[in-house]
PDB file of N, CA and C in Angstrom:
ATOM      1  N   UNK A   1       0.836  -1.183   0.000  1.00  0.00           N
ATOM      2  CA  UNK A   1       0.000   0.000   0.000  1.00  0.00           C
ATOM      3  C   UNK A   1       0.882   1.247   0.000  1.00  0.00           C
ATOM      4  N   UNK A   2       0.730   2.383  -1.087  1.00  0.00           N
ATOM      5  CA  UNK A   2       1.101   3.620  -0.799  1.00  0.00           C
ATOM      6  C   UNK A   2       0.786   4.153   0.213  1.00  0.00           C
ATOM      7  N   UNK A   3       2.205   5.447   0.193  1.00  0.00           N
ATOM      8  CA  UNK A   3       1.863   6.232   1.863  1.00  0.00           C
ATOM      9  C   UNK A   3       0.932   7.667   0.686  1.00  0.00           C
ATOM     10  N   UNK A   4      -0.050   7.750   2.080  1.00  0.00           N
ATOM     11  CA  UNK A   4      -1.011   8.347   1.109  1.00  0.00           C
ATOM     12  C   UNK A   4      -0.625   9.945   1.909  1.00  0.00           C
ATOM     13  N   UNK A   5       0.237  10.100   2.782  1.00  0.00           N
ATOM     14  CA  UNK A   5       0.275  11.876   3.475  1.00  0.00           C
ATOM     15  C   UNK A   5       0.232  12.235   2.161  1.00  0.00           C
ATOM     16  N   UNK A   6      -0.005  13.653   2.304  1.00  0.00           N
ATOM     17  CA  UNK A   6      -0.281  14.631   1.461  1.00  0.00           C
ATOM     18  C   UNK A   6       1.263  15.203   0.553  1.00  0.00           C
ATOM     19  N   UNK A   7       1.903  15.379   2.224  1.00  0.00           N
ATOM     20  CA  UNK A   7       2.866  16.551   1.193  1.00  0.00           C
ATOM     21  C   UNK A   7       4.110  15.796   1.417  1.00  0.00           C
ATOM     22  N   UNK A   8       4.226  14.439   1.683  1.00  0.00           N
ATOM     23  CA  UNK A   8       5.846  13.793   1.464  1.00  0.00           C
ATOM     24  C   UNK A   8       6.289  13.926  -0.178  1.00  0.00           C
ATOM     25  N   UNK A   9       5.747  13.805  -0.833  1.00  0.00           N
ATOM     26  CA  UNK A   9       5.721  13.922  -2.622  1.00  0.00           C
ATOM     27  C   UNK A   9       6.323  15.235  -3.099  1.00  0.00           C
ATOM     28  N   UNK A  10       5.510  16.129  -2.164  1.00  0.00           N
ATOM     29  CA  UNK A  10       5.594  18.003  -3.043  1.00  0.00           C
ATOM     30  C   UNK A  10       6.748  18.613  -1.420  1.00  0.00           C
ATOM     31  N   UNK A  11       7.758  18.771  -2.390  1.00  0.00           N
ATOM     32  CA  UNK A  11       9.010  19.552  -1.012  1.00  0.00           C
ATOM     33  C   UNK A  11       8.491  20.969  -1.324  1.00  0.00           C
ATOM     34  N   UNK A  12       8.142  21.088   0.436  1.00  0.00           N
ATOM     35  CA  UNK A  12       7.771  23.017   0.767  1.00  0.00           C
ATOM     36  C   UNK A  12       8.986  23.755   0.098  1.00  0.00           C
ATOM     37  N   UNK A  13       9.286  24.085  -0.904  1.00  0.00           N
ATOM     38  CA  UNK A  13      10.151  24.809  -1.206  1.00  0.00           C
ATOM     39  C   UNK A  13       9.724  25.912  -1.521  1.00  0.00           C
ATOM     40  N   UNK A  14      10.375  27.231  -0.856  1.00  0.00           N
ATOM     41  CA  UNK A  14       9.944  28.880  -0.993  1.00  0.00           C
ATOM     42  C   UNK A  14      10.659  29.036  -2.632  1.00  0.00           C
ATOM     43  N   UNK A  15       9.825  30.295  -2.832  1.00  0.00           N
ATOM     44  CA  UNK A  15      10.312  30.554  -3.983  1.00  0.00           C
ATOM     45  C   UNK A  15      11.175  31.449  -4.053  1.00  0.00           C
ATOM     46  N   UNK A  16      12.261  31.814  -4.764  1.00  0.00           N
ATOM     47  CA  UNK A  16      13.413  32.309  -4.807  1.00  0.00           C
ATOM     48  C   UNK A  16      13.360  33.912  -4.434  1.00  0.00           C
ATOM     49  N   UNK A  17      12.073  34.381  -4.443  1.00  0.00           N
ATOM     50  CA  UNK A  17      11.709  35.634  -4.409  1.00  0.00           C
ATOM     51  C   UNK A  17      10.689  36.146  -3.564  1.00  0.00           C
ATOM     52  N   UNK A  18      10.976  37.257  -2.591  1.00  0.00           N
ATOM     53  CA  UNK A  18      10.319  37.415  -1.425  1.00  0.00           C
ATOM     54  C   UNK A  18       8.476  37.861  -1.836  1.00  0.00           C
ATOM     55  N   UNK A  19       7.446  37.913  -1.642  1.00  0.00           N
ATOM     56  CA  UNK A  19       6.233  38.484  -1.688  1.00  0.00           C
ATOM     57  C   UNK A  19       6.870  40.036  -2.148  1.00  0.00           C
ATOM     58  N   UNK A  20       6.806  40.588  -1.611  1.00  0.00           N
ATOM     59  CA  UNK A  20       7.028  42.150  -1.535  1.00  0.00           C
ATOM     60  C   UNK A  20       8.225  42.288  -3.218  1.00  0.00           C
ATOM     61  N   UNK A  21       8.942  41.469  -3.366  1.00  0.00           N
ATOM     62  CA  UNK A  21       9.822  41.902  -4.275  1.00  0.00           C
ATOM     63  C   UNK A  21       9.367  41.564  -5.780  1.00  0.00           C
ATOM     64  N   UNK A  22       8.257  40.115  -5.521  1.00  0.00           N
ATOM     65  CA  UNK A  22       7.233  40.049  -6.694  1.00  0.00           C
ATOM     66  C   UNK A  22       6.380  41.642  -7.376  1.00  0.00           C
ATOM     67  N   UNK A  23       5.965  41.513  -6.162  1.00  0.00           N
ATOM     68  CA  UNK A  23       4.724  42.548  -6.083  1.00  0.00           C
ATOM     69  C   UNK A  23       5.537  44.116  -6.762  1.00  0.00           C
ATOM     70  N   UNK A  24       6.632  44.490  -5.836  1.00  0.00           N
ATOM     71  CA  UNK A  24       7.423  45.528  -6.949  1.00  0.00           C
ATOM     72  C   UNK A  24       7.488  45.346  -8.271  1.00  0.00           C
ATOM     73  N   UNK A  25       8.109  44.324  -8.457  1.00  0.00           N
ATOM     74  CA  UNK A  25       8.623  44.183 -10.229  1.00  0.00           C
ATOM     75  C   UNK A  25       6.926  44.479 -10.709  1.00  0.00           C
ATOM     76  N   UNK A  26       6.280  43.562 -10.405  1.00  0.00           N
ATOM     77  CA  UNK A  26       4.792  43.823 -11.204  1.00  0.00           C
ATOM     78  C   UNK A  26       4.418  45.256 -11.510  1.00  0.00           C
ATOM     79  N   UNK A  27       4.204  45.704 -10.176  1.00  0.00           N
ATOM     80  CA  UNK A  27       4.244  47.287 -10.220  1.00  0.00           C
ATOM     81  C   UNK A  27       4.863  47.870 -11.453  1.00  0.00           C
ATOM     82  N   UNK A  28       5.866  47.426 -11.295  1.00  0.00           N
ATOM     83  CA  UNK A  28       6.809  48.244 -12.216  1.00  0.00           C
ATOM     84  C   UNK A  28       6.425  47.834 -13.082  1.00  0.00           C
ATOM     85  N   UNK A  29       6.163  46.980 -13.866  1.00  0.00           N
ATOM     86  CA  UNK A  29       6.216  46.742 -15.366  1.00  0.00           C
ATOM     87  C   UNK A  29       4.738  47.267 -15.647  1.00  0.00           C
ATOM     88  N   UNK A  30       3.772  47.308 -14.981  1.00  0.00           N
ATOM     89  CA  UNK A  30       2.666  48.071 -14.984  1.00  0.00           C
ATOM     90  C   UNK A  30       2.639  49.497 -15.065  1.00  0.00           C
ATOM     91  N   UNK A  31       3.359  50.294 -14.487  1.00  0.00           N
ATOM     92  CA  UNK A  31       3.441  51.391 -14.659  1.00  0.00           C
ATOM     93  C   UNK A  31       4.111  51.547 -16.071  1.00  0.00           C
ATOM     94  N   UNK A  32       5.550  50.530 -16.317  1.00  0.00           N
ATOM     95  CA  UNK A  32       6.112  50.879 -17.821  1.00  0.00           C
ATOM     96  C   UNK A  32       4.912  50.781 -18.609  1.00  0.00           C
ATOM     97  N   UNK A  33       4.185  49.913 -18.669  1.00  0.00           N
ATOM     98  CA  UNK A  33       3.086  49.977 -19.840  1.00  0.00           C
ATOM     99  C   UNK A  33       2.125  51.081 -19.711  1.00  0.00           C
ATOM    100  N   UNK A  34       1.590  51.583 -18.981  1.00  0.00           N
ATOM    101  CA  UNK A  34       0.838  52.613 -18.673  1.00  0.00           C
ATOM    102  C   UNK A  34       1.232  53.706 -19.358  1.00  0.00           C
ATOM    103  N   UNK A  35       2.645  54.087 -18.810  1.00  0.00           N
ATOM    104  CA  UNK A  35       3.151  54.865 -19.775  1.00  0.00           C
ATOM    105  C   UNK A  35       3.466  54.484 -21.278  1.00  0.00           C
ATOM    106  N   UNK A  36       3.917  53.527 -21.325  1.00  0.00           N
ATOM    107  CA  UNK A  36       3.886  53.443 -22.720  1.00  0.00           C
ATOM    108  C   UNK A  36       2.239  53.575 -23.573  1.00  0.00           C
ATOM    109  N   UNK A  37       1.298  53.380 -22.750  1.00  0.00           N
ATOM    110  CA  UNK A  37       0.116  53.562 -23.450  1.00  0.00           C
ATOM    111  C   UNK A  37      -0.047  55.238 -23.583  1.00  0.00           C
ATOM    112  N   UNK A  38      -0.189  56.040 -22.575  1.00  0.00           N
ATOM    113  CA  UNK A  38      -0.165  57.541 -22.772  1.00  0.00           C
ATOM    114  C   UNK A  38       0.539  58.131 -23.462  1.00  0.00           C
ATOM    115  N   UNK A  39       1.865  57.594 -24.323  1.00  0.00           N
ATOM    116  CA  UNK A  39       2.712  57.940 -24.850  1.00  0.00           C
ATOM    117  C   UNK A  39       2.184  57.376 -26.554  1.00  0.00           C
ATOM    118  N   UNK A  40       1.727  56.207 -26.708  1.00  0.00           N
ATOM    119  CA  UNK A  40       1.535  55.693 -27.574  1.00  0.00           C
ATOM    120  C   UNK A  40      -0.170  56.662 -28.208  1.00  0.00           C
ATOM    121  N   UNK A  41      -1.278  56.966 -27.163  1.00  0.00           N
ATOM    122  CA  UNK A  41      -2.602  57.105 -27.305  1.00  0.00           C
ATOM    123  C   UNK A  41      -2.761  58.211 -26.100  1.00  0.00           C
ATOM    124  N   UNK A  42      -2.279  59.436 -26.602  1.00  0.00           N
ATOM    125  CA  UNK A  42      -2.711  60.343 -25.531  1.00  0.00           C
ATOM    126  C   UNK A  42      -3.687  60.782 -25.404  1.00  0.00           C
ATOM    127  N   UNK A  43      -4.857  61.054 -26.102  1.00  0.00           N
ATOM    128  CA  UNK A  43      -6.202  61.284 -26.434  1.00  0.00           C
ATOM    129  C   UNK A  43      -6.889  60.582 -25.574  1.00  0.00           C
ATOM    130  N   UNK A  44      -6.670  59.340 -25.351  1.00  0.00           N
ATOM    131  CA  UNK A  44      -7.714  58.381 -24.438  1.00  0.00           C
ATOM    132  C   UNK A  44      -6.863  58.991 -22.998  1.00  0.00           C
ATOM    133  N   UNK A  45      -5.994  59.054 -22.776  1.00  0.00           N
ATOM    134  CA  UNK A  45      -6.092  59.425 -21.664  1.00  0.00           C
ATOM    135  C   UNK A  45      -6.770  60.886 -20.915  1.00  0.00           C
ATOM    136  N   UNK A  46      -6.967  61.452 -21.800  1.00  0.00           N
ATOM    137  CA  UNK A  46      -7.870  62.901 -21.290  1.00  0.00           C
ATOM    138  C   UNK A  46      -9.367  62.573 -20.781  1.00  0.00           C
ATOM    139  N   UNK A  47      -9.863  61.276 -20.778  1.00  0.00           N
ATOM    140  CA  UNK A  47     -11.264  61.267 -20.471  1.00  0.00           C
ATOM    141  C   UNK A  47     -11.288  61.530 -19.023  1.00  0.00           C
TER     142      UNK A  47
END
């Protein structure tokens, strides 16, 4: 009979990158596009 625990299979391994330092980069590349949209379509941004 298999051992049926849950998590002997999947190792808790963190990911290389803290919460907070995800969440920056995102930010950031969100804002690059943002701007690149106002830059690209400035008209829509006046509404």
């Amino acid at each position: 009979m298999t051992d049926k625990s849950p998590h002997d299979a999947h190792s808790a391994k963190k990911s290389g990158k803290a919460i907070k330092a995800k969440r920056s980069e995102r930010r950031e590349k969100e804002q690059a596009a943002a701007q690149m949209q106002q830059l690209m379509h400035p008209r829509k941004q006046s509404r």
